[in-house]
N, C-alpha and C. Protein backbone atom coordinates (compact mmCIF):
# COMPACT_ATOMS: atom_id res chain seq x y z
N UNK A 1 -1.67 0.08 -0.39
CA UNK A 1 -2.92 0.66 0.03
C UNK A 1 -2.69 2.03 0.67
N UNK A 2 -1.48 2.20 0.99
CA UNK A 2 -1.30 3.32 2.17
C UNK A 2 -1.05 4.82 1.08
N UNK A 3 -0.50 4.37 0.46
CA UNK A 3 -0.06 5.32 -1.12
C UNK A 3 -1.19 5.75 -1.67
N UNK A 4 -1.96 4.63 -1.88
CA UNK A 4 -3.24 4.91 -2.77
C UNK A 4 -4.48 5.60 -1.66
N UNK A 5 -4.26 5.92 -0.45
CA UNK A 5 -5.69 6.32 0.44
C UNK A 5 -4.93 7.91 0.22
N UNK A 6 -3.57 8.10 0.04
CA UNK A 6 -3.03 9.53 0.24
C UNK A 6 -3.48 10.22 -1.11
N UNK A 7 -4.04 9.61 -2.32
CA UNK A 7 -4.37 10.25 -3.57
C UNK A 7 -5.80 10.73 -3.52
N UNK A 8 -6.54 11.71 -4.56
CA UNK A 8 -7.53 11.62 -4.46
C UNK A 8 -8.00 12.63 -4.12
N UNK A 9 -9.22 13.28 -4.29
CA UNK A 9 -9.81 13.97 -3.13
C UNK A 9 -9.73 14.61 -2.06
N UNK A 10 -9.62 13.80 -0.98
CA UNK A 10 -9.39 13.44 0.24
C UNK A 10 -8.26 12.68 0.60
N UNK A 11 -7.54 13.34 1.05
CA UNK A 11 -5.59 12.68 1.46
C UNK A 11 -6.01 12.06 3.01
N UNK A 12 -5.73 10.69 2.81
CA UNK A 12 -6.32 9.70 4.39
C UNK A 12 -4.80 9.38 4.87
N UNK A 13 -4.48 9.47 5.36
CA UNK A 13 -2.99 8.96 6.01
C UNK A 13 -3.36 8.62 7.54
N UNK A 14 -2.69 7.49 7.69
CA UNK A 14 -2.21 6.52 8.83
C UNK A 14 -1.41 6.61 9.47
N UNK A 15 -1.04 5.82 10.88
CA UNK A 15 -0.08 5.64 11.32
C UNK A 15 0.83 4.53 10.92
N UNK A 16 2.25 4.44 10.03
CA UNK A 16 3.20 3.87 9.33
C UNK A 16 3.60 3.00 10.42
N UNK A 17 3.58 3.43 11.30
CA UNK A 17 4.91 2.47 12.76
C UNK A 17 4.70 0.85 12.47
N UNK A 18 3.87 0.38 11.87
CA UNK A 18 4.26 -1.08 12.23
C UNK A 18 3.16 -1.66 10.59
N UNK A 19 3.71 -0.31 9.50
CA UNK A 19 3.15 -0.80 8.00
C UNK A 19 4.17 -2.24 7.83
N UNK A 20 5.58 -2.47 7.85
CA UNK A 20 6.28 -3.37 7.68
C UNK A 20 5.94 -4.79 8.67
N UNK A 21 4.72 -4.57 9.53
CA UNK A 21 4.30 -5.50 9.81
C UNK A 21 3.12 -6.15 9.16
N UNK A 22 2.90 -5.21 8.21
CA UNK A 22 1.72 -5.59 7.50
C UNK A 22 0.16 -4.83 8.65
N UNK A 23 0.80 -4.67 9.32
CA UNK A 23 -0.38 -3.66 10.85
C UNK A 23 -0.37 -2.00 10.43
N UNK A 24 -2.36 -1.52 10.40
CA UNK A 24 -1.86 -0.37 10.23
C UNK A 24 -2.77 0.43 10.91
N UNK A 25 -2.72 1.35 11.97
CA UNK A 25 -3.43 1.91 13.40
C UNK A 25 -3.67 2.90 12.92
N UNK A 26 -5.06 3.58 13.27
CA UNK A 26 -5.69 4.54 12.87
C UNK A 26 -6.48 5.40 14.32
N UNK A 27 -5.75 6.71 14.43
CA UNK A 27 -6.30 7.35 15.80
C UNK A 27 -7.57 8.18 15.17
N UNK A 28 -8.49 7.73 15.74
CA UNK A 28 -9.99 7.96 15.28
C UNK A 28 -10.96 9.13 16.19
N UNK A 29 -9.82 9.08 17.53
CA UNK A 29 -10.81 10.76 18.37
C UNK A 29 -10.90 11.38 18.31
N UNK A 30 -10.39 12.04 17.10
CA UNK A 30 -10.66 13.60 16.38
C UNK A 30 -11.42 13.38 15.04
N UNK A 31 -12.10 12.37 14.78
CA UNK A 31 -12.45 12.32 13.42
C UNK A 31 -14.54 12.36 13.61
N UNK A 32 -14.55 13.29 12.68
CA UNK A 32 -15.96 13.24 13.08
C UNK A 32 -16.65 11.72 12.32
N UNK A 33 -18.16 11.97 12.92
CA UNK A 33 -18.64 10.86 11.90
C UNK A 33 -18.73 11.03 10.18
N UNK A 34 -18.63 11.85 9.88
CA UNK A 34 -19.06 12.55 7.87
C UNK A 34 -17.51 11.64 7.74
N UNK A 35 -16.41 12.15 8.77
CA UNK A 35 -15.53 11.78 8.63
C UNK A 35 -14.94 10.13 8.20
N UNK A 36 -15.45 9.84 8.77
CA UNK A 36 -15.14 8.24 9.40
C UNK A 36 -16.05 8.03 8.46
N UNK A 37 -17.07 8.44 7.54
CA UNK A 37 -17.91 7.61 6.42
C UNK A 37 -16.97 7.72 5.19
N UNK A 38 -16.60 8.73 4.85
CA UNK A 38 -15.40 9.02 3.90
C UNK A 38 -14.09 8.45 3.99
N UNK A 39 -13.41 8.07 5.25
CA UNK A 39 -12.81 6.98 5.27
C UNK A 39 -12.88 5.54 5.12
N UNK A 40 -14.01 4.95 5.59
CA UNK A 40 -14.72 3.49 5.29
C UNK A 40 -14.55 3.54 3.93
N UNK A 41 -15.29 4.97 2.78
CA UNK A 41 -15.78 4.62 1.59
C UNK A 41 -14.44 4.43 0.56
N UNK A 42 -13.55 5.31 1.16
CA UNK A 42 -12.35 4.96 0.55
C UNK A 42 -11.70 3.98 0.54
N UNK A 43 -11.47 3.54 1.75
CA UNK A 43 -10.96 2.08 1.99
C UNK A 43 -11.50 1.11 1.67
N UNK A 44 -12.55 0.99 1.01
CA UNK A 44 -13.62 -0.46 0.31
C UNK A 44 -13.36 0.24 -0.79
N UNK A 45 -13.31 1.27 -1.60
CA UNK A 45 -12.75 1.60 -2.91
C UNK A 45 -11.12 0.84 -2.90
N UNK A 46 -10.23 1.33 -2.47
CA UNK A 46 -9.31 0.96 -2.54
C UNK A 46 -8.81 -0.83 -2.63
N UNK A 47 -9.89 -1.32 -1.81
CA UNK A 47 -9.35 -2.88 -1.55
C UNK A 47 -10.65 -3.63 -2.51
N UNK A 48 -11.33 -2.84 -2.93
CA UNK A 48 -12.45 -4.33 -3.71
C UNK A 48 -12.24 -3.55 -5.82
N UNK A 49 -11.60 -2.06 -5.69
CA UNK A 49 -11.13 -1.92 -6.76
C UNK A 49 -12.42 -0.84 -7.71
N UNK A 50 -13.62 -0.83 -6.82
CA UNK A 50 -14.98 -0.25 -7.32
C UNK A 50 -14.91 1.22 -7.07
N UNK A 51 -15.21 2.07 -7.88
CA UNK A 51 -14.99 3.67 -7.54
C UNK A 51 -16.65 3.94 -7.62
């Protein structure tokens, strides 16, 4: 999932520190709201497979 949010459009990258836990933290206080809708929309693209 972490590979596939970096393609695209819009390059979404995470914080990795604890991907091998299967855990993946996202610092969200610089992100506007347009922002944070374009992230949601990607991430339900990515995990239900619907573009």
């Amino acid at each position: 999932m972490m590979a596939e949010l970096k393609q695209g459009d819009t390059a979404i990258y995470f914080r990795e520190y604890k991907a091998n836990e299967g855990k993946v933290e996202a610092d969200i206080r610089s992100v506007t709201n347009e922002q944070l809708k374009t992230i949601v929309s990607r991430i339900r693209q990515v995990v239900t497979g619907v573009k």
